[in-house]
C-alpha atoms as a PDB file:
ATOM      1  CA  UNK A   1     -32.992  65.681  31.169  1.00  0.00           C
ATOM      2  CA  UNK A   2     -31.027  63.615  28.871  1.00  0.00           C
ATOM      3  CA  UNK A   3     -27.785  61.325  30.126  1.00  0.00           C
ATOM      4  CA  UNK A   4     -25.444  63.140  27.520  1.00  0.00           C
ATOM      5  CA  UNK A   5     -26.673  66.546  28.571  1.00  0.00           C
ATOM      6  CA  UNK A   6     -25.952  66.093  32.619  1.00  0.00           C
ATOM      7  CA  UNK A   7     -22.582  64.291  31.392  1.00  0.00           C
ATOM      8  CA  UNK A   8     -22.317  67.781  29.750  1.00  0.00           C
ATOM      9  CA  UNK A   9     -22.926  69.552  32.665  1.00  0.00           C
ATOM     10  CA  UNK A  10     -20.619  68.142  34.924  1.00  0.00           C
ATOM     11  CA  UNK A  11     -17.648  67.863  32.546  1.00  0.00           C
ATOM     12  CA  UNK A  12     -18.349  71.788  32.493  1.00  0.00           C
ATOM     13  CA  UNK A  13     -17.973  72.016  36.500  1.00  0.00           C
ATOM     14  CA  UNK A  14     -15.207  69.848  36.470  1.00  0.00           C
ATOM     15  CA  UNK A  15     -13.030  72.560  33.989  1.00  0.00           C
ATOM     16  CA  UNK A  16     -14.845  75.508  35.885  1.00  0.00           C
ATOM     17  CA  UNK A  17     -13.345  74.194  38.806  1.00  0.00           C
ATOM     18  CA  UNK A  18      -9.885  73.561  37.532  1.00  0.00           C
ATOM     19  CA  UNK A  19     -10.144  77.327  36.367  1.00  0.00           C
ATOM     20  CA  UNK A  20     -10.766  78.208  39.942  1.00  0.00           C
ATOM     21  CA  UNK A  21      -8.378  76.705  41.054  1.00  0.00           C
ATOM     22  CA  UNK A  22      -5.505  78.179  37.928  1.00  0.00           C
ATOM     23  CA  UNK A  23      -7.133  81.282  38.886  1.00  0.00           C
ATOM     24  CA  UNK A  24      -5.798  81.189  42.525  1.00  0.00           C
ATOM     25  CA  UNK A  25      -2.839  80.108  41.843  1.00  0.00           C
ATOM     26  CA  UNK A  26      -1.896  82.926  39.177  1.00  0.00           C
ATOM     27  CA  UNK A  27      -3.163  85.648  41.540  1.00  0.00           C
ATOM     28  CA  UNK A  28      -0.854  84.227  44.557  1.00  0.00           C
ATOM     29  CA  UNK A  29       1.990  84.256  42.044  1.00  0.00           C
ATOM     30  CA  UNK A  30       1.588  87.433  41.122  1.00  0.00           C
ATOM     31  CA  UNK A  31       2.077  88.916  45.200  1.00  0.00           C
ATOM     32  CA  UNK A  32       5.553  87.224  45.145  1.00  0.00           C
ATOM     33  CA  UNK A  33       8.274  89.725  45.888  1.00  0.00           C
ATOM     34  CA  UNK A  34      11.152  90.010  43.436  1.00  0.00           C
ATOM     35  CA  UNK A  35      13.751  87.394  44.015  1.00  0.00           C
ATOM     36  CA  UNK A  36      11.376  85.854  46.441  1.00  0.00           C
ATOM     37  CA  UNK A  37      11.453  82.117  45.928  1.00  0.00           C
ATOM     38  CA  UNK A  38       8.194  80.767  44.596  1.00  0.00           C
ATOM     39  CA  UNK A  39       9.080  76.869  44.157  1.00  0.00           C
ATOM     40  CA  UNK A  40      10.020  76.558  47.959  1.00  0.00           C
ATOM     41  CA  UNK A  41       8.404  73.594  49.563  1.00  0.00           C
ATOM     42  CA  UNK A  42       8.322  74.119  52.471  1.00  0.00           C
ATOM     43  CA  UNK A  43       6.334  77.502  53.204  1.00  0.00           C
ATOM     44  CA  UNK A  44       3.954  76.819  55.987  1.00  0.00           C
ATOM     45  CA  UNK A  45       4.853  73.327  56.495  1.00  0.00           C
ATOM     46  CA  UNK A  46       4.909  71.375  59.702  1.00  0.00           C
ATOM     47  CA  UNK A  47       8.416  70.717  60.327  1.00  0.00           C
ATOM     48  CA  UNK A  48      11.113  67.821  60.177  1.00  0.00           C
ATOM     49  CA  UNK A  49       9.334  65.390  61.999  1.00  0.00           C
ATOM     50  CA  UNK A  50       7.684  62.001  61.940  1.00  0.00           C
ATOM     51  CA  UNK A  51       4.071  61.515  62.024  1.00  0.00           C
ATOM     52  CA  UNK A  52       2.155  58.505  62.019  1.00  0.00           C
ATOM     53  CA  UNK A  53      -1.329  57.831  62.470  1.00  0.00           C
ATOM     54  CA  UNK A  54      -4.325  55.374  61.611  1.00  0.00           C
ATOM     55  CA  UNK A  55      -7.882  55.069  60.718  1.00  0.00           C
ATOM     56  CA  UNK A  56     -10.453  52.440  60.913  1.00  0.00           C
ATOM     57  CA  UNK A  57     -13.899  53.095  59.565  1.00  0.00           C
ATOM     58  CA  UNK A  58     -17.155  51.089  58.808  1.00  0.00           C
ATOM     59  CA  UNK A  59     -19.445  52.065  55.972  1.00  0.00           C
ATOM     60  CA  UNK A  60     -22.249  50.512  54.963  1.00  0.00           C
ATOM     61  CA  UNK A  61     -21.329  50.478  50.923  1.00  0.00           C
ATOM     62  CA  UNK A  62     -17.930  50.615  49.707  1.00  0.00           C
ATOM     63  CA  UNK A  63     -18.185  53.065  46.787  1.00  0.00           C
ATOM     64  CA  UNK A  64     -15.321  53.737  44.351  1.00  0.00           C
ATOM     65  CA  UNK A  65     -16.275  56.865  41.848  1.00  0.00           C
ATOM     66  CA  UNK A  66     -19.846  56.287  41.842  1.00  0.00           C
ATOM     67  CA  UNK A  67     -19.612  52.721  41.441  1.00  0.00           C
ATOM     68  CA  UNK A  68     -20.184  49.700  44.412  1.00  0.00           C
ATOM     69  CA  UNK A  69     -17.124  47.504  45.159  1.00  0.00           C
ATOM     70  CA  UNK A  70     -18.715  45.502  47.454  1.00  0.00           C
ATOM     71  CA  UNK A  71     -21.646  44.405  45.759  1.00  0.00           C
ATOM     72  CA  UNK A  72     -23.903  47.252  48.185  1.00  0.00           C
ATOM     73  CA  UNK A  73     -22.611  45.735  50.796  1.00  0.00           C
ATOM     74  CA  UNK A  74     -21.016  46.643  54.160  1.00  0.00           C
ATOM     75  CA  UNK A  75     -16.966  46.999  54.335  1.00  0.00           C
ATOM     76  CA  UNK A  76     -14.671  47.592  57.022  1.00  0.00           C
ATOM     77  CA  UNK A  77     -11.674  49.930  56.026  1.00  0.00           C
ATOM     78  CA  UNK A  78      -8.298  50.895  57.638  1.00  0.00           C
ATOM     79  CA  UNK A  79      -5.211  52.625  57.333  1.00  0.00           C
ATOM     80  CA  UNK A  80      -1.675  53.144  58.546  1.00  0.00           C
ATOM     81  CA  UNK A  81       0.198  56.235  57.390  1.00  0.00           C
ATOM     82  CA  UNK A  82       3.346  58.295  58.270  1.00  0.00           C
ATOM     83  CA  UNK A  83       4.667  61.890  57.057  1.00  0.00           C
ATOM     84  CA  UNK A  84       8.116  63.432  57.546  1.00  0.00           C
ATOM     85  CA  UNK A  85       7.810  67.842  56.182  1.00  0.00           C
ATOM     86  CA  UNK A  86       6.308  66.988  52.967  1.00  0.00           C
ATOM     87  CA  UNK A  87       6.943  63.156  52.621  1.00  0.00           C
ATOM     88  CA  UNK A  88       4.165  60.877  52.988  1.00  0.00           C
ATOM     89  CA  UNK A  89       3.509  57.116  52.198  1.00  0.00           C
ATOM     90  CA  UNK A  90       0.551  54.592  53.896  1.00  0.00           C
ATOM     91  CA  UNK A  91      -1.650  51.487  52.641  1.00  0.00           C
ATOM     92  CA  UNK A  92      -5.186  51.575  53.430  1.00  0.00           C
ATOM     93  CA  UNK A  93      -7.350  47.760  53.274  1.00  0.00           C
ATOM     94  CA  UNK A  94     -10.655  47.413  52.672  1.00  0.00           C
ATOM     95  CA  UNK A  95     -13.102  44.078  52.109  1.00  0.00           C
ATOM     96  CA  UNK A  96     -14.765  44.107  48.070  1.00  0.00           C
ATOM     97  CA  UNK A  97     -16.888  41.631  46.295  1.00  0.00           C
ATOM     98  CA  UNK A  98     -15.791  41.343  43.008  1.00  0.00           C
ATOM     99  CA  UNK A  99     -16.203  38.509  40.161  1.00  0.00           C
ATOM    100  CA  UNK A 100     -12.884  37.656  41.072  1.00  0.00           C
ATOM    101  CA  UNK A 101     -11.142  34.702  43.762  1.00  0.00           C
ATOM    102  CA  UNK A 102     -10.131  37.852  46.002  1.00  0.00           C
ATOM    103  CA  UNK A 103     -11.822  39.574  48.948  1.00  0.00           C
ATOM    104  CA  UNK A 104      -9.590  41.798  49.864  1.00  0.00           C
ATOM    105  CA  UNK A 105      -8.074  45.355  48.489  1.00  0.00           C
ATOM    106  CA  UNK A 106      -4.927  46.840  49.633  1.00  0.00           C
ATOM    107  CA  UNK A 107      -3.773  50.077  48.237  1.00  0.00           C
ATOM    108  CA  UNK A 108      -0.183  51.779  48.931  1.00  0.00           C
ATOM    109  CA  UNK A 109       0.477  55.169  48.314  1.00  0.00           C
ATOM    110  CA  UNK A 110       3.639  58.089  48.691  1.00  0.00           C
ATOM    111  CA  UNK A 111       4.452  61.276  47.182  1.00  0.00           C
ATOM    112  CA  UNK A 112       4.956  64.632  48.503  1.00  0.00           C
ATOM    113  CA  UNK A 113       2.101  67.660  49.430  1.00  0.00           C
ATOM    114  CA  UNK A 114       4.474  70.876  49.007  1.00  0.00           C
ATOM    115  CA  UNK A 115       2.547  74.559  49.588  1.00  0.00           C
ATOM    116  CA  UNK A 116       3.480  76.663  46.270  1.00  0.00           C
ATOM    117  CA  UNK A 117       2.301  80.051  45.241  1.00  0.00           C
ATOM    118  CA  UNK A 118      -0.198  79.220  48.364  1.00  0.00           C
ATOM    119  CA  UNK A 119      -1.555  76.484  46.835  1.00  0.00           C
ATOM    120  CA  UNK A 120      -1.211  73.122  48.808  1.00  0.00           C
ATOM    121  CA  UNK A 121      -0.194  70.428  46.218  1.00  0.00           C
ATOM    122  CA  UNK A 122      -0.275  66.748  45.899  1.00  0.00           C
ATOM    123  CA  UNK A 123       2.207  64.852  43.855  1.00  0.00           C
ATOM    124  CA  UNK A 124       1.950  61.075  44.170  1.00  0.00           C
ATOM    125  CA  UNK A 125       1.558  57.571  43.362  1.00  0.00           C
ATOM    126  CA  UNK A 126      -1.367  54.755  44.146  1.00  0.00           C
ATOM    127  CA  UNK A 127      -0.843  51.604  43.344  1.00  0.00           C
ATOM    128  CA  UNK A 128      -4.396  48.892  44.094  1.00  0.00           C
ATOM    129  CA  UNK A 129      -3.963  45.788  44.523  1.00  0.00           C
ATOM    130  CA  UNK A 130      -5.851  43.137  44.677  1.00  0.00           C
ATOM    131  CA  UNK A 131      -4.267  39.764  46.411  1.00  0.00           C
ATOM    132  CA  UNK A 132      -5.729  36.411  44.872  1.00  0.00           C
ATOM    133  CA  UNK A 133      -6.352  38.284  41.190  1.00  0.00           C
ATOM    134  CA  UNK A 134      -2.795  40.115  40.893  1.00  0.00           C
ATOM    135  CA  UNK A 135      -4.583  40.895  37.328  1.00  0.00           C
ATOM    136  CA  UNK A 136      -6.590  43.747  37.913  1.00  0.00           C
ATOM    137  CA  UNK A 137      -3.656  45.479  39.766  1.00  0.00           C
ATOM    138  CA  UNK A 138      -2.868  48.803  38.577  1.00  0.00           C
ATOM    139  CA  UNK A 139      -0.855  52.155  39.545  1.00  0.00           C
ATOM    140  CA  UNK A 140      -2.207  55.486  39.280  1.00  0.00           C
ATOM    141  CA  UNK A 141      -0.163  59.010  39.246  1.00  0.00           C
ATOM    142  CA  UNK A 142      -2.188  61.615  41.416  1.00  0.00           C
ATOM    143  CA  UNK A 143      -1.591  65.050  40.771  1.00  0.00           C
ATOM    144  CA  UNK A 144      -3.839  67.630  42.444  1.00  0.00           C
ATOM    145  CA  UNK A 145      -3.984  71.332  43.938  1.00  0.00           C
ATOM    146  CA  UNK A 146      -6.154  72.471  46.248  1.00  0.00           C
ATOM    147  CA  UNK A 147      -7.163  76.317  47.737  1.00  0.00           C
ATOM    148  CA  UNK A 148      -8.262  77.711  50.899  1.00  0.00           C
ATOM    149  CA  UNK A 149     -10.646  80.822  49.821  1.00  0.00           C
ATOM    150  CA  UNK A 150     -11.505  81.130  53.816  1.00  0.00           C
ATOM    151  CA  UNK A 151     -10.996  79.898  56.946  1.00  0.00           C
ATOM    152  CA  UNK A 152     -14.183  77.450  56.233  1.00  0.00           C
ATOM    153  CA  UNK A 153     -13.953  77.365  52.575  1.00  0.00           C
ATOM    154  CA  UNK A 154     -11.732  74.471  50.793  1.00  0.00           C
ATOM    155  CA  UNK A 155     -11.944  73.864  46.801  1.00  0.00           C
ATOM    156  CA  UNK A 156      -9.454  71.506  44.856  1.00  0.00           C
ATOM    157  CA  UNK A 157      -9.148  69.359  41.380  1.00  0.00           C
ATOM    158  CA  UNK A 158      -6.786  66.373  41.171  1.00  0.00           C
ATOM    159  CA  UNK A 159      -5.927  64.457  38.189  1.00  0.00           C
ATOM    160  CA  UNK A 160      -5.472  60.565  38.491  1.00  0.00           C
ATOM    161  CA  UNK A 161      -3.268  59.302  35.006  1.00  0.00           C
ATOM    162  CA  UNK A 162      -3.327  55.378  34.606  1.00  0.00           C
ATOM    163  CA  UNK A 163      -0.413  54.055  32.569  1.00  0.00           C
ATOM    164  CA  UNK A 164      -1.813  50.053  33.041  1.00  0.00           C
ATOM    165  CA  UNK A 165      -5.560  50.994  32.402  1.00  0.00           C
ATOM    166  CA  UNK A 166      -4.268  53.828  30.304  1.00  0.00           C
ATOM    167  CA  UNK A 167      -7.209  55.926  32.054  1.00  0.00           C
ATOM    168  CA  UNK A 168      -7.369  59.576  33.069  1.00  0.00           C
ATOM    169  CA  UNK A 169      -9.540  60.373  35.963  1.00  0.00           C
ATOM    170  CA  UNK A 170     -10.250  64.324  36.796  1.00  0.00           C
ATOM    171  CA  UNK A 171     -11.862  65.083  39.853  1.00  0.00           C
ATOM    172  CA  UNK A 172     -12.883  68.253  41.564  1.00  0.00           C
ATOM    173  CA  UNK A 173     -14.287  68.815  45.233  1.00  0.00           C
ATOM    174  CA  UNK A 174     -15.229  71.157  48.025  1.00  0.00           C
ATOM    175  CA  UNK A 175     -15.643  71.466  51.285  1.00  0.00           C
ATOM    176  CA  UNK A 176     -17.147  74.330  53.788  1.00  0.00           C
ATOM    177  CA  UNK A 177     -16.670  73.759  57.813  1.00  0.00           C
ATOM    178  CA  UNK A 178     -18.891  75.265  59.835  1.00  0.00           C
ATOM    179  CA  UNK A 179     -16.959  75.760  62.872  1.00  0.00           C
ATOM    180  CA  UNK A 180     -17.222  73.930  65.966  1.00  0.00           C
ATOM    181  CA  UNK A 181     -20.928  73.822  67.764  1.00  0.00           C
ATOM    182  CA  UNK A 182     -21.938  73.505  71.291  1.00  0.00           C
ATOM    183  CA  UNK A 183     -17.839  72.640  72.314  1.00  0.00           C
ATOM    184  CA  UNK A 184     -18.572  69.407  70.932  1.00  0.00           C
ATOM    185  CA  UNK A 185     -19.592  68.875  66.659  1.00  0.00           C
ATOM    186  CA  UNK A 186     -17.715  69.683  63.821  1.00  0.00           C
ATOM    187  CA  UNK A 187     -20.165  69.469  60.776  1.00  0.00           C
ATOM    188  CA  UNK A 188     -19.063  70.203  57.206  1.00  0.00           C
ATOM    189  CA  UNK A 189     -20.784  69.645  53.745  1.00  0.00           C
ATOM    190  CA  UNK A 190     -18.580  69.098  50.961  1.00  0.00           C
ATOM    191  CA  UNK A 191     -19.011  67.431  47.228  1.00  0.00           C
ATOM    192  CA  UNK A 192     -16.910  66.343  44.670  1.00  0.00           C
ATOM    193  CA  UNK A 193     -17.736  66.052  40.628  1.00  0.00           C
ATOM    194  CA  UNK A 194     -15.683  63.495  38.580  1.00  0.00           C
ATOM    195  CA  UNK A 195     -15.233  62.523  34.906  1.00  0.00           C
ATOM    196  CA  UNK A 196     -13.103  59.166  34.210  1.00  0.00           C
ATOM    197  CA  UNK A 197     -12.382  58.828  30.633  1.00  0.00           C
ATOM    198  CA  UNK A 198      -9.881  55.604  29.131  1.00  0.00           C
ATOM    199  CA  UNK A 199      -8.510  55.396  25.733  1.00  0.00           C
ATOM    200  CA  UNK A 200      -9.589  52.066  25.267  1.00  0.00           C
ATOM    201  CA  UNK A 201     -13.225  52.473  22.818  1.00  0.00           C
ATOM    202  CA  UNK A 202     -14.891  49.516  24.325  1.00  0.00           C
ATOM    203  CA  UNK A 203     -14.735  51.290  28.091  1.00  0.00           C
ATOM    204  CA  UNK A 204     -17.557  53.895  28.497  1.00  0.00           C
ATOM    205  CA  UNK A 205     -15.758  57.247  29.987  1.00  0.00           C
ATOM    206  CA  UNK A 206     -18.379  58.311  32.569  1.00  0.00           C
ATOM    207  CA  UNK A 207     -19.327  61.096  35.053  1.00  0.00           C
ATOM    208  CA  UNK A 208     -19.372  60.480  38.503  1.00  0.00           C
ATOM    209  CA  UNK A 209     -20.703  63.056  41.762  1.00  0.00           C
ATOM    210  CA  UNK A 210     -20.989  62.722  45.605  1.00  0.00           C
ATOM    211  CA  UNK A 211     -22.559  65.290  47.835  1.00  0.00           C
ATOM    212  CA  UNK A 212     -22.699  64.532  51.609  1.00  0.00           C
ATOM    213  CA  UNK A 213     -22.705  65.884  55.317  1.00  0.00           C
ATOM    214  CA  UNK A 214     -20.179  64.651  57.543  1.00  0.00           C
ATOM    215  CA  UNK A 215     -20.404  65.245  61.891  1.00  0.00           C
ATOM    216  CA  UNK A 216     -16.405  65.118  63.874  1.00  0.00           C
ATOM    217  CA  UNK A 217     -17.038  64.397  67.593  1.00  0.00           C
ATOM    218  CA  UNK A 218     -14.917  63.321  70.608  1.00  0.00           C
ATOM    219  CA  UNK A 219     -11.766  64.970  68.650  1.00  0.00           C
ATOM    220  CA  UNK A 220     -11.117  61.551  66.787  1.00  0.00           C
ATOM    221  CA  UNK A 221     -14.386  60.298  65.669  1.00  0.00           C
ATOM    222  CA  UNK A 222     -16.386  61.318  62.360  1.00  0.00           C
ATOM    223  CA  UNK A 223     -20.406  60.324  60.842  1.00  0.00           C
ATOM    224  CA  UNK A 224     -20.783  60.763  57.225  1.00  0.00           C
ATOM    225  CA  UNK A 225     -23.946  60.473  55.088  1.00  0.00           C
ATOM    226  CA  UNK A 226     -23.566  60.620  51.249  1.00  0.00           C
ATOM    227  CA  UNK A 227     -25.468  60.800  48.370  1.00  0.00           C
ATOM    228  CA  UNK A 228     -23.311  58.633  45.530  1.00  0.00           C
ATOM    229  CA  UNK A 229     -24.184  58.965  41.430  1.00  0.00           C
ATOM    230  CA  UNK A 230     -23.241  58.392  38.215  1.00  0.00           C
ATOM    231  CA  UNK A 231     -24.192  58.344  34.759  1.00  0.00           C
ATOM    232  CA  UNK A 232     -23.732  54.353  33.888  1.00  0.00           C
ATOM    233  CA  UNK A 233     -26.086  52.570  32.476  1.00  0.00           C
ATOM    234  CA  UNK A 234     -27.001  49.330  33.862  1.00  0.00           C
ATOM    235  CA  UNK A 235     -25.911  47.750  30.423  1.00  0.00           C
ATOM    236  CA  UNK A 236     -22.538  49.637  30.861  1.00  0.00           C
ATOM    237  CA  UNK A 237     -22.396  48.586  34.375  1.00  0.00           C
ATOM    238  CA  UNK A 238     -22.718  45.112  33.779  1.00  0.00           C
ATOM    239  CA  UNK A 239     -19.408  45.209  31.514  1.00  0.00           C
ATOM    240  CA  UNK A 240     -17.629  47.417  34.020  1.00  0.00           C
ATOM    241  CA  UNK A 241     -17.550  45.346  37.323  1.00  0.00           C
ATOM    242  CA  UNK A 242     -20.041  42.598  36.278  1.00  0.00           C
ATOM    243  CA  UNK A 243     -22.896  43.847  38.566  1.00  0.00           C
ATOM    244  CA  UNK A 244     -25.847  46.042  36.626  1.00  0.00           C
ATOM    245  CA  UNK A 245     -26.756  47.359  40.202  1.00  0.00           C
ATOM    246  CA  UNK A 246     -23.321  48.818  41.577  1.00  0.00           C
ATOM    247  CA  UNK A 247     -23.590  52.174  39.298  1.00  0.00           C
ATOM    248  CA  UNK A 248     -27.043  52.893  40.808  1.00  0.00           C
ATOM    249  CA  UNK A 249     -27.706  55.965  42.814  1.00  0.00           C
ATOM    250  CA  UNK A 250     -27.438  55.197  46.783  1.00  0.00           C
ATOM    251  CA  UNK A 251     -27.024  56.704  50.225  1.00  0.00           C
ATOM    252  CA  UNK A 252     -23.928  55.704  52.042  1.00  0.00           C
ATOM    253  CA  UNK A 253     -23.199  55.994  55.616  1.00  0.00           C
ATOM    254  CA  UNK A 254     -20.129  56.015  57.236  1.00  0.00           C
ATOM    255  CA  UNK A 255     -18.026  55.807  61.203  1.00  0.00           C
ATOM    256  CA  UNK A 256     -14.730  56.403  61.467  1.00  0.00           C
ATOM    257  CA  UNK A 257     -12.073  56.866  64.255  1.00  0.00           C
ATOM    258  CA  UNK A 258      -8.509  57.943  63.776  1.00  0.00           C
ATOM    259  CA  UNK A 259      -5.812  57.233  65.474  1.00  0.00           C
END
């Protein structure tokens, strides 16, 4: 099948599951009551009180929308977060291999994850950085919504705008748990479909897709295996992140432990 007509296919999921997802949130608009509030934040939030929690992982490939950012190499990743209702703000650090002085990637994050209409939201801010080559920096704006059809069932798109790399990049993913098995596993298989577009001529927009299984155990612990693609060329590759073999297709496995 040709590139263009996958590219097609996925940009078509991507929309089909933004619809989904405008679908849900018209028909839990509708059931509002009159004079029931519909903008309040905090339905079926946790409460007024501080969280804070942290993750360290280990995968063996470091894979940023369907491209490599450490060369297909090993990276060790962690994270420090806290939340107050529907505040949240964290940085999470992880070793890359670029063509650059720098070895290092920190990204810091906040915004707010509100339930409306029964949709939970995500309104927030990302800003990478990158110490040693400060000029690759950049902020994104997140905005994303995501539904629970059942108990097991999770489906969401979120939408990341770039005003530095004056990039869009619209993702949509899913998720079904399967419920906890002998007292002990908690497997799920989710997937998520991507397109990342820029208004800049010389940058190829691409498609990007992940599909993987991932295994919770001992409450705080978590395997994941996943199948990474996209549709970059090796050519287009090359002028992306300087490396024709980052964009190729490739398992990645992945142990993590929170905190």
């Amino acid at each position: 099948m040709a590139r263009h007509t996958i590219a097609g296919i996925l940009k078509s999921a991507v929309l089909g599951a933004a619809l989904v997802a405008g679908s849900a949130f018209a028909a839990q608009a509708q059931v509002l009551a009159p004079g029931e509030n519909p903008i309040s934040p905090f339905a079926g939030g946790a409460g007024n009180q501080l969280e804070l929690s942290a993750t360290t992982s280990l995968t063996t490939d470091y894979v940023f929308r369907g491209v490599s950012q450490t060369n297909q190499k090993p990276a060790i990743q962690g994270s420090l977060d806290a939340a107050y209702g529907i505040f949240y703000a964290g940085v999470w650090g992880s070793n890359v291999d670029f063509a650059t002085n720098n070895s290092i990637e920190l990204d810091w994050y906040g915004g707010i994850a509100p339930t409306l209409f029964g949709l939970d939201w995500d309104f927030g801010a990302i800003w990478y950085t990158y110490p040693g080559a400060n000029s690759i920096d950049y902020v994104e704006i997140k905005t994303g919504a995501s539904y629970g059809f059942t108990d097991n069932f999770t489906a969401g798109v979120t939408n990341y705008w770039s005003p530095d790399l004056k990039s869009n990049a619209l993702e949509a993913g899913a998720e079904y748990t399967f419920g906890q098995l002998f007292n002990f596993f908690d497997p799920s298989v989710s997937a998520l479909v991507g397109y990342w577009w820029f208004d800049d001529s010389s940058i190829e927009d691409y498609t990007f897709w992940n599909v993987g299984v991932t295994l919770g155990f001992l409450e705080n612990w978590a395997a994941d295996v996943r199948y990474w693609d996209s549709e970059l060329s090796d050519t287009s590759c090359t002028g992306f992140i300087g490396n024709q073999n980052a964009c190729d297709s490739r398992v990645v496995g992945t142990l993590s432990a929170s905190f």
